[in-house]
Each structure stands twice: as C-alpha cells, then as structure tokens.
Protein backbone atom coordinates (compact mmCIF):
# COMPACT_ATOMS: atom_id res chain seq x y z
CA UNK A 1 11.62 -9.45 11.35
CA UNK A 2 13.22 -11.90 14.02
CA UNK A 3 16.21 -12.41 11.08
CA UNK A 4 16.62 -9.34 11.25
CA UNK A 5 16.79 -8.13 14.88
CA UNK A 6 19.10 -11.66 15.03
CA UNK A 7 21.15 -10.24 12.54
CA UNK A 8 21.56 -6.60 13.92
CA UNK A 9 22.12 -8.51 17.18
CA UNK A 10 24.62 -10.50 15.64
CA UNK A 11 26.57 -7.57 13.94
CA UNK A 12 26.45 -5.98 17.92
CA UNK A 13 28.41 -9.05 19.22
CA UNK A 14 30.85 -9.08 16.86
CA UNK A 15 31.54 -5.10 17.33
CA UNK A 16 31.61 -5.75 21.37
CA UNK A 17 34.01 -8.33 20.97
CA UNK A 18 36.20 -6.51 18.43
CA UNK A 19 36.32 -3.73 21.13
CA UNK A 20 36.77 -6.26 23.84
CA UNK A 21 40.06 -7.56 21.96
CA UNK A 22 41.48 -4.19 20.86
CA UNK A 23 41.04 -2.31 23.16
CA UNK A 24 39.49 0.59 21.10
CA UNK A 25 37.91 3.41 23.18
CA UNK A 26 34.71 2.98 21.05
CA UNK A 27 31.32 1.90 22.09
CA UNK A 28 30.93 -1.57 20.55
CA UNK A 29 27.69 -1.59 18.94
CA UNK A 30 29.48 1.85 16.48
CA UNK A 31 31.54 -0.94 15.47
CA UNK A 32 29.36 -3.36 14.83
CA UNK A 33 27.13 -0.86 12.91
CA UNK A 34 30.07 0.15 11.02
CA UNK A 35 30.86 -3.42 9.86
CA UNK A 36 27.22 -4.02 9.23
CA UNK A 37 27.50 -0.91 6.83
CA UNK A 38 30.58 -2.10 5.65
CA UNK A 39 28.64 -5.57 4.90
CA UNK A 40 26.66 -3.95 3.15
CA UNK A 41 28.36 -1.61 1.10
CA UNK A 42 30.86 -4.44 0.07
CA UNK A 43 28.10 -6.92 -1.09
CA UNK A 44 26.58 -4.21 -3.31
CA UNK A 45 23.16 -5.70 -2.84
CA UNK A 46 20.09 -3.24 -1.44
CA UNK A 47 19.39 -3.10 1.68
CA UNK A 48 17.39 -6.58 2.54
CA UNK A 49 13.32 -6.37 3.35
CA UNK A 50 13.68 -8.05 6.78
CA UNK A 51 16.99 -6.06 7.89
CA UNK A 52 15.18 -2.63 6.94
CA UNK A 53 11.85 -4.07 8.77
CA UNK A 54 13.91 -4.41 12.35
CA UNK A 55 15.71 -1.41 11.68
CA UNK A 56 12.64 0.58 11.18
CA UNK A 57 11.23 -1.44 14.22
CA UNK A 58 13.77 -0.51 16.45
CA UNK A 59 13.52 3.08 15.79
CA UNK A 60 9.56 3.57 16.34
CA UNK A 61 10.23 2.47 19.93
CA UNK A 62 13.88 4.31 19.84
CA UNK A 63 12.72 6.56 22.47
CA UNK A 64 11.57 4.32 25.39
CA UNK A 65 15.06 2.85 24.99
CA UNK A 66 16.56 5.86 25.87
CA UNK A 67 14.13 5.92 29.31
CA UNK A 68 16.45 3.68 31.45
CA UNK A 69 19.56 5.83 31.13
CA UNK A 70 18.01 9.11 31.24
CA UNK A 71 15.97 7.70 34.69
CA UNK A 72 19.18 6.27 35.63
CA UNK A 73 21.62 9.44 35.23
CA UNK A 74 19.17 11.35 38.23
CA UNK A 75 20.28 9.01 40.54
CA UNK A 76 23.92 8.95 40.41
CA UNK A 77 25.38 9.83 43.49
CA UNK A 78 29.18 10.35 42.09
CA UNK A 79 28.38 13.36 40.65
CA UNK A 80 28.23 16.46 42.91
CA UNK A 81 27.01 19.23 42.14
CA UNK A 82 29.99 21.52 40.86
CA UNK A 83 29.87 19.06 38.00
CA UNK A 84 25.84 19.70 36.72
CA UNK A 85 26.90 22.47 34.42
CA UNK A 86 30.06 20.55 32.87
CA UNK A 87 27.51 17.74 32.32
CA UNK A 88 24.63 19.75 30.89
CA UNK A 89 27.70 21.44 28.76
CA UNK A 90 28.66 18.35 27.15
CA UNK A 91 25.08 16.94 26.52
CA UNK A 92 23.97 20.20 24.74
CA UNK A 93 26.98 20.57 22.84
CA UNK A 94 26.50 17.02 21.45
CA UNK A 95 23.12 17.57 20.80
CA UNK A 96 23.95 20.42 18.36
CA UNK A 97 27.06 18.70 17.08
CA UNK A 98 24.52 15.73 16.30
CA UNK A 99 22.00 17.90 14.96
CA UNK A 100 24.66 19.53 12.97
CA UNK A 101 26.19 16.45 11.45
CA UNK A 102 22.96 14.79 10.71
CA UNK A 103 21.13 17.61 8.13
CA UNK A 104 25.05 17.86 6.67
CA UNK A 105 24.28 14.13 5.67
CA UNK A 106 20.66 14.45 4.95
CA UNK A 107 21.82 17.36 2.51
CA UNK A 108 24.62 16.24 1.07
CA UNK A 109 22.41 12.64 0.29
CA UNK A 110 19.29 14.29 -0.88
CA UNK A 111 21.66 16.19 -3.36
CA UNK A 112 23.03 12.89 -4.55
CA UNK A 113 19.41 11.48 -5.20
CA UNK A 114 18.64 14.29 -6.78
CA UNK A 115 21.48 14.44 -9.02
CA UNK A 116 21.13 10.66 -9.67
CA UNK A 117 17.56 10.97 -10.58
CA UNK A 118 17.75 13.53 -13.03
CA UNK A 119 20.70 11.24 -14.76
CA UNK A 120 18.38 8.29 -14.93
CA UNK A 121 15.64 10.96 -16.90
C-alpha cells in the first residue's frame, strides 16, 4: 500500500509543479490525476493491486479529509455576509453539476461493460 500512496503522491508533485510552471488555472493534483490516468491508459496494463489498494484506502477515510476545509470555511472573516447566498449558490450548483456528471459516467460505463460482456458470451 505505501507504493502506492508514494506513487499517487508522486503523480500529485508532478501535477503541482506542472501548474507551478504553466501557469494553468487548475488545481494541481487534477493534473496529476489526469497524467496518472493518462499513465495508465497509455501503458495498457490493468490497474496495479497496490495502486487500487491506496486508492480504495484513501477514499474510505475521503470524508474526514474534507473536515479541515469545511471547519475552516466558518471562520473566514473576508467574507461578509451579502456574499453567504452567492457562496451557498455556487456550492449547491456544483454539487448537482457533480452529481450530474458522475451517474452520466457511471451510465455511460456500465453500458460499455455490459455491451462488452455480452461480446465476450
């Protein structure tokens, strides 16, 4: 499991510092998710044992990471409070958007194993 959370780690860095160089108005761990995907995708290989083992990992405790920011968000000061509904606006909206785009996916892949399965029989 520790090869794995080094190499999720690892794929992190090299997002931040892609961001760091460009310039890119985009979060670096996306990128480094994206590459990792890209990695992945390129090497045509399954998805290794110890990579899916952190990555499953990392999402059973997914939401205490989220703890810190949401404690941390209630005790900004900058925002007054003519700005609450803009900001409760925005986190809704990308909530459903999220939602949205997620059982698109699910839907669209579980009709692609389904349609690959029933080749295969």
């Amino acid at each position: 499991m520790l090869r794995g959370l080094l190499t999720l780690l690892l794929f992190q860095g090299i997002g931040e510092a892609a961001v760091y160089f460009s310039g890119a108005p985009i979060p670096g761990p996306v990128v480094g998710m994206l590459l990792l995907f890209l990695a992945l995708q390129l090497s045509r290989i399954e998805l290794p044992v110890w990579l899916g083992e952190a990555g499953h990992f990392l999402i059973r405790w997914l939401s205490l990471m989220f703890i810190p920011a949401c404690v941390g968000f209630f005790f900004l000061s900058s925002i007054e409070t003519n700005q609450w509904l803009a900001v409760a606006g925005v986190i809704l909206l990308a909530t459903l958007t999220t939602m949205m785009a997620t059982a698109f996916l699910m839907a669209l892949l579980l009709k692609k194993s389904l349609k690959s399965e029933a080749d295969n029989q």
